[in-house]
PDB file of N, CA and C in Angstrom:
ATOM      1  N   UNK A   1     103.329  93.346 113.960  1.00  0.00           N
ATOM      2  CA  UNK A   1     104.039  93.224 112.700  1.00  0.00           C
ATOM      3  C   UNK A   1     103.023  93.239 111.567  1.00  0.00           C
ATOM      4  N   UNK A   2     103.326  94.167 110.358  1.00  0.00           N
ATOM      5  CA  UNK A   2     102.635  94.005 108.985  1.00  0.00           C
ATOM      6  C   UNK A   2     102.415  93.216 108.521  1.00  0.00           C
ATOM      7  N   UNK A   3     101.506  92.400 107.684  1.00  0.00           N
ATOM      8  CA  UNK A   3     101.646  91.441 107.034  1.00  0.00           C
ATOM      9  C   UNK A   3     101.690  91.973 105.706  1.00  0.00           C
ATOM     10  N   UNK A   4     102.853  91.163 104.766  1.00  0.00           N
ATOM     11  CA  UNK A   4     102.438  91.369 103.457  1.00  0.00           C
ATOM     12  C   UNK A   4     101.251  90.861 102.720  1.00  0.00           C
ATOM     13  N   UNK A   5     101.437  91.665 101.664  1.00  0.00           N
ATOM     14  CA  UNK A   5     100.024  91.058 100.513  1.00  0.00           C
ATOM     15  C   UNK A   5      99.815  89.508 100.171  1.00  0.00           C
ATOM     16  N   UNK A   6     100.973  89.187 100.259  1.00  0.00           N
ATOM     17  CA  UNK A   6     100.935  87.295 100.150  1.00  0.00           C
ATOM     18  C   UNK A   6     100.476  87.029 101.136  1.00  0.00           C
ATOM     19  N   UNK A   7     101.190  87.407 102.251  1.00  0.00           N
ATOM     20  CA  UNK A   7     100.936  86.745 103.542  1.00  0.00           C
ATOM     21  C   UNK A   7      99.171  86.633 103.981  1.00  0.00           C
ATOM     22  N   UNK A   8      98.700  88.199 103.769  1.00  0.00           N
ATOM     23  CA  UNK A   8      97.294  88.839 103.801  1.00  0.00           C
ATOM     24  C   UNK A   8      96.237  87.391 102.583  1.00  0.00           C
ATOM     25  N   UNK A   9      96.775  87.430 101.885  1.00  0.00           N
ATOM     26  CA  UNK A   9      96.203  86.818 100.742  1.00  0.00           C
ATOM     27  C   UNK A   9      96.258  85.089 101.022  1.00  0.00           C
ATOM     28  N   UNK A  10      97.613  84.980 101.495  1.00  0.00           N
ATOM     29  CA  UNK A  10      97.292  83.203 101.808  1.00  0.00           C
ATOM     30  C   UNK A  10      96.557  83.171 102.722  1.00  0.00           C
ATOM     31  N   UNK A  11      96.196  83.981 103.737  1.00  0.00           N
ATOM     32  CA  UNK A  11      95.797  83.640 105.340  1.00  0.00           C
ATOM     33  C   UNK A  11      94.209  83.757 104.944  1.00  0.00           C
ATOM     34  N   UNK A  12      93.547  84.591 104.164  1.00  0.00           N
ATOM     35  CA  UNK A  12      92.657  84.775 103.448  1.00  0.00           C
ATOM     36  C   UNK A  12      91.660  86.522 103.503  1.00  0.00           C
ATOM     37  N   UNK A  13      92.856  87.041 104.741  1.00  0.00           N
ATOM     38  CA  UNK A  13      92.597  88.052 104.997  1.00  0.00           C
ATOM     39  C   UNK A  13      92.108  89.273 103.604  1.00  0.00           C
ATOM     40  N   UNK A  14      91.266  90.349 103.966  1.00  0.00           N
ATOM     41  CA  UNK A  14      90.933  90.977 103.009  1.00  0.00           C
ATOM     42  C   UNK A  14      92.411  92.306 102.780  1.00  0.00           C
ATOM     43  N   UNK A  15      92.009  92.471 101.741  1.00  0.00           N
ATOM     44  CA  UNK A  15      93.234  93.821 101.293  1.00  0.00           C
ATOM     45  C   UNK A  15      92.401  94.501 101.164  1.00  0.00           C
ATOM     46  N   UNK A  16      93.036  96.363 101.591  1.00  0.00           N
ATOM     47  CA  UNK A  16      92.451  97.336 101.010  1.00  0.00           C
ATOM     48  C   UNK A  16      93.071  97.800  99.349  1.00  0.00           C
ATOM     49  N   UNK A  17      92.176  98.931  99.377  1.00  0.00           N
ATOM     50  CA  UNK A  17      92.446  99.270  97.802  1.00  0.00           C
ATOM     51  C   UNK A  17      93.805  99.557  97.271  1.00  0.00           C
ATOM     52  N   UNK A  18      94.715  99.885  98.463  1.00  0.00           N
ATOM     53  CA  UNK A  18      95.839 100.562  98.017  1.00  0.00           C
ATOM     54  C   UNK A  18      97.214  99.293  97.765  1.00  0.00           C
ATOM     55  N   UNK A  19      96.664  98.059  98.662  1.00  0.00           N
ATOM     56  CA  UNK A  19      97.696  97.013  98.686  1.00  0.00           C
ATOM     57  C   UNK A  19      96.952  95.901  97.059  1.00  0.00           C
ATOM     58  N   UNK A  20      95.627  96.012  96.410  1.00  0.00           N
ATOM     59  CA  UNK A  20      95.544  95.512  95.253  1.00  0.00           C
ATOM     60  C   UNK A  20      96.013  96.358  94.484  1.00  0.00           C
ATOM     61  N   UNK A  21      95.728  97.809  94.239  1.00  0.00           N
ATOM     62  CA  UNK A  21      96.625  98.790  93.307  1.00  0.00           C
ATOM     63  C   UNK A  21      98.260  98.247  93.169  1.00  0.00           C
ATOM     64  N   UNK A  22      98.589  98.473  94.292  1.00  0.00           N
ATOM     65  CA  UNK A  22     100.061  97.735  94.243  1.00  0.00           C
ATOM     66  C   UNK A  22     100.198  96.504  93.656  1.00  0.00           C
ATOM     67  N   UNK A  23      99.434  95.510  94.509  1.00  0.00           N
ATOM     68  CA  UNK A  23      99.728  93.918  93.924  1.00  0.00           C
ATOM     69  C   UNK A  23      99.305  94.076  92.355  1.00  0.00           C
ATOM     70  N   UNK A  24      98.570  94.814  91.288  1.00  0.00           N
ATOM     71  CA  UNK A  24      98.444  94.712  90.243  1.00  0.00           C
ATOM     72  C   UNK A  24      99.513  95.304  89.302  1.00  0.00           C
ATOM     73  N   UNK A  25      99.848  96.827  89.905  1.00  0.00           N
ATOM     74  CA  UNK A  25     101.383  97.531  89.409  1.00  0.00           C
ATOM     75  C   UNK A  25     102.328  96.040  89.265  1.00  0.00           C
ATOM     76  N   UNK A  26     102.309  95.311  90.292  1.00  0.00           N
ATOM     77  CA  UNK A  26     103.687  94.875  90.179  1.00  0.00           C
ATOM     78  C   UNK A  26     103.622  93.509  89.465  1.00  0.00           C
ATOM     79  N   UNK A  27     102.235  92.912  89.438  1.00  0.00           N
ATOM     80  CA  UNK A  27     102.212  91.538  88.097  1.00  0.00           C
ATOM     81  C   UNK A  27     102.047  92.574  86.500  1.00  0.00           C
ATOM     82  N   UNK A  28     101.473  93.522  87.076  1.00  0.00           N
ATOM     83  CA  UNK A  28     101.672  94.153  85.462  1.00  0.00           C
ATOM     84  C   UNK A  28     103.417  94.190  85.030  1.00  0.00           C
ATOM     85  N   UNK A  29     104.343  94.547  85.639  1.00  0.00           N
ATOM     86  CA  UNK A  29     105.729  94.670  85.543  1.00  0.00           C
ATOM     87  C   UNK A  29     106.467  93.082  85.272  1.00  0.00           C
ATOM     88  N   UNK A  30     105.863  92.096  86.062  1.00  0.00           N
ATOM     89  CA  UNK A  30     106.516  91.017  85.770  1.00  0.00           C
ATOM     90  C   UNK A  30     105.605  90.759  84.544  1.00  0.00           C
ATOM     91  N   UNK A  31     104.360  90.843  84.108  1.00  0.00           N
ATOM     92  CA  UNK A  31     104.034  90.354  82.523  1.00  0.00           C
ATOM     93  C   UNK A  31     105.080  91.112  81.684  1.00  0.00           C
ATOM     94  N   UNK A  32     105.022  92.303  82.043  1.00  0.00           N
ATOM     95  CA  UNK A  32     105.911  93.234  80.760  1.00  0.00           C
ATOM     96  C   UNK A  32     107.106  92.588  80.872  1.00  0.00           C
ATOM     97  N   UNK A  33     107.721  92.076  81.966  1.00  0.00           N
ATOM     98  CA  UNK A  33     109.223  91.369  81.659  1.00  0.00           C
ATOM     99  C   UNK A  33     109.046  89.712  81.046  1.00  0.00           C
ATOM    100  N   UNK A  34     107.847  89.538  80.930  1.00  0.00           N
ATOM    101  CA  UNK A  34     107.826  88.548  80.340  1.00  0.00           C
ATOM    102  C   UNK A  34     107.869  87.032  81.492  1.00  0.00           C
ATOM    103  N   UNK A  35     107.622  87.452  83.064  1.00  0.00           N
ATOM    104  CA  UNK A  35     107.275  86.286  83.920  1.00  0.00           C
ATOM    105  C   UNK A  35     108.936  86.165  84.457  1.00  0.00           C
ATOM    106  N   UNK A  36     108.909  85.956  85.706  1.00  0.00           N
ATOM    107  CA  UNK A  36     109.745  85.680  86.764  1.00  0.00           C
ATOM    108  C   UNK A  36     109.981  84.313  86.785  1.00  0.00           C
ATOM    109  N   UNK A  37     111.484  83.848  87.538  1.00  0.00           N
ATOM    110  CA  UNK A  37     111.529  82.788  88.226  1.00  0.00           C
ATOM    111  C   UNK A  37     111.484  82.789  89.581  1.00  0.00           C
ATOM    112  N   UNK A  38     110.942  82.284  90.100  1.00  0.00           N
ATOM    113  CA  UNK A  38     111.300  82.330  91.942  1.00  0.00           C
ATOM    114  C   UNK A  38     111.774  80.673  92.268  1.00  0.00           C
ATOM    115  N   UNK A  39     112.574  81.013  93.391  1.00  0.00           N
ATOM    116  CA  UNK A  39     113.647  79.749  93.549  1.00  0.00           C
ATOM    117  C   UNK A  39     113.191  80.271  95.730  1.00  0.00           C
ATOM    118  N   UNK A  40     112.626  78.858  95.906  1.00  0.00           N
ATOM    119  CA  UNK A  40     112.198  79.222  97.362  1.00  0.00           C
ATOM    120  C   UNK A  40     112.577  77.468  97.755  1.00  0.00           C
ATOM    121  N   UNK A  41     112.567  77.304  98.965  1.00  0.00           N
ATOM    122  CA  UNK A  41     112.890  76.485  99.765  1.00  0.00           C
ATOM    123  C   UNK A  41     112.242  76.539 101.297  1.00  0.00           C
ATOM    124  N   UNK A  42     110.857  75.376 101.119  1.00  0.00           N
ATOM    125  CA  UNK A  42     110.523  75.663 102.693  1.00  0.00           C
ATOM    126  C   UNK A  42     110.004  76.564 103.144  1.00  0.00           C
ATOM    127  N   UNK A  43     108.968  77.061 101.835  1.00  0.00           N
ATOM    128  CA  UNK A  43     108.522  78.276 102.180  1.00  0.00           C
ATOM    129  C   UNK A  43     109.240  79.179 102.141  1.00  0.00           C
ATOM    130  N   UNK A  44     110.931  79.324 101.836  1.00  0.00           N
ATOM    131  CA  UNK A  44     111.458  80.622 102.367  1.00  0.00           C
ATOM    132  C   UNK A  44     112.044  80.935 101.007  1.00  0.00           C
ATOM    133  N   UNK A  45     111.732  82.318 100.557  1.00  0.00           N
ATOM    134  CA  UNK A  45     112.034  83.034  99.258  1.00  0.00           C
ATOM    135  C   UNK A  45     113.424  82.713  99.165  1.00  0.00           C
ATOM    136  N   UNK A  46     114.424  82.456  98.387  1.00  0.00           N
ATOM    137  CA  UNK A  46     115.920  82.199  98.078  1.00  0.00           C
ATOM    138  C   UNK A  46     116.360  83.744  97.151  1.00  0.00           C
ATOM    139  N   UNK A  47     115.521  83.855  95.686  1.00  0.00           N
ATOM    140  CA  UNK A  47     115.788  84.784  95.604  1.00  0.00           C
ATOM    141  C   UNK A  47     114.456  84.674  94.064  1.00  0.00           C
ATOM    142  N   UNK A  48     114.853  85.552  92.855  1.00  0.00           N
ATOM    143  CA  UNK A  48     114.227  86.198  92.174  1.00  0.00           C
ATOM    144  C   UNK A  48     114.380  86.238  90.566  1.00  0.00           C
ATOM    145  N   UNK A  49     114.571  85.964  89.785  1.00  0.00           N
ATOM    146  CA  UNK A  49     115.073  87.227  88.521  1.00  0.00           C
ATOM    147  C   UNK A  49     114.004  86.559  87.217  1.00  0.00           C
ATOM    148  N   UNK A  50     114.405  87.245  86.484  1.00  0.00           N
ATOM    149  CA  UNK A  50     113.663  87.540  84.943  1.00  0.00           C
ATOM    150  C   UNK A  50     113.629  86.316  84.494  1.00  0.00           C
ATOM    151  N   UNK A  51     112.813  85.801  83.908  1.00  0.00           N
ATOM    152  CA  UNK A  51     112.124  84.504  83.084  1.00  0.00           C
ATOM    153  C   UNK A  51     113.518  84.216  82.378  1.00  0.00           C
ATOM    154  N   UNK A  52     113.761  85.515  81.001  1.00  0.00           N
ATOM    155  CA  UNK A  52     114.230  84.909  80.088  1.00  0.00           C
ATOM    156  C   UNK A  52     115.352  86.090  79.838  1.00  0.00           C
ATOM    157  N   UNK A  53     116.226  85.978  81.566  1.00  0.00           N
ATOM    158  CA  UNK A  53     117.171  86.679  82.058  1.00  0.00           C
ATOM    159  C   UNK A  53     118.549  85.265  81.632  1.00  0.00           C
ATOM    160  N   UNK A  54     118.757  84.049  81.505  1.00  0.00           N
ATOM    161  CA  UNK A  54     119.479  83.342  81.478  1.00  0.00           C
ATOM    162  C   UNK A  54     119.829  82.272  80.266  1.00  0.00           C
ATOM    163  N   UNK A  55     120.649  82.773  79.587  1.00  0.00           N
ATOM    164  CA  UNK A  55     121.060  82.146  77.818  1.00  0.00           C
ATOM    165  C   UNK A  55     122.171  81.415  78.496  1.00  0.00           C
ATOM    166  N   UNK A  56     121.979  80.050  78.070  1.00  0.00           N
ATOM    167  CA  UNK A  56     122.894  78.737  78.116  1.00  0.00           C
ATOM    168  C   UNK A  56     123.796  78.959  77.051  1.00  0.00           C
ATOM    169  N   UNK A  57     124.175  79.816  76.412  1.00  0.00           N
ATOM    170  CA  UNK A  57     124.873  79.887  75.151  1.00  0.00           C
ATOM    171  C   UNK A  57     126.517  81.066  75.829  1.00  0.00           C
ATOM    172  N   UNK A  58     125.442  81.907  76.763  1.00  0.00           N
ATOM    173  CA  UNK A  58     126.690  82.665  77.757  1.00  0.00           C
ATOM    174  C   UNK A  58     127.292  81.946  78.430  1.00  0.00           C
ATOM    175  N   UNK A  59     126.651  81.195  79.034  1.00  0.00           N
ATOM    176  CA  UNK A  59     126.942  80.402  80.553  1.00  0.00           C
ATOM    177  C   UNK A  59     127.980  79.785  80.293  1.00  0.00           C
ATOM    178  N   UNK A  60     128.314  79.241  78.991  1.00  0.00           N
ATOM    179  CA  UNK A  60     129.491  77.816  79.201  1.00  0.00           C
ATOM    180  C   UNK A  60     130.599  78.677  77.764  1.00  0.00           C
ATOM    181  N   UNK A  61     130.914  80.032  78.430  1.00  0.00           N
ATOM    182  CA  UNK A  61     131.691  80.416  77.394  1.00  0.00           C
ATOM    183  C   UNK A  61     132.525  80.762  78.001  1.00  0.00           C
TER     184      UNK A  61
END
């Protein structure tokens, strides 16, 4: 089985060039959105979305 780039990265394993190219594409995308929330439990990912994806002003209308 593959390991992902986290996985590679917590364990302390090295990455090649093509899995940091990637891991940088994709924090470049979450800066441009302005930073993620992640919602995990137990180690286990729950799910994902946009920082400043959620206005309390919608929510209770």
């Amino acid at each position: 089985m593959k390991l992902s780039c986290y996985e590679k990265i917590s364990s302390g394993a090295d990455l090649n060039v093509k899995e940091i190219q990637s891991a940088i594409k994709t924090l470049k995308n979450i800066l441009k959105k302005g930073g993620i929330v992640v919602v995990s439990e137990n180690n286990t990912l729950i799910t994902t979305y946009n920082l400043d994806s959620y206005d309390r002003r919608l929510a209770f209308k």
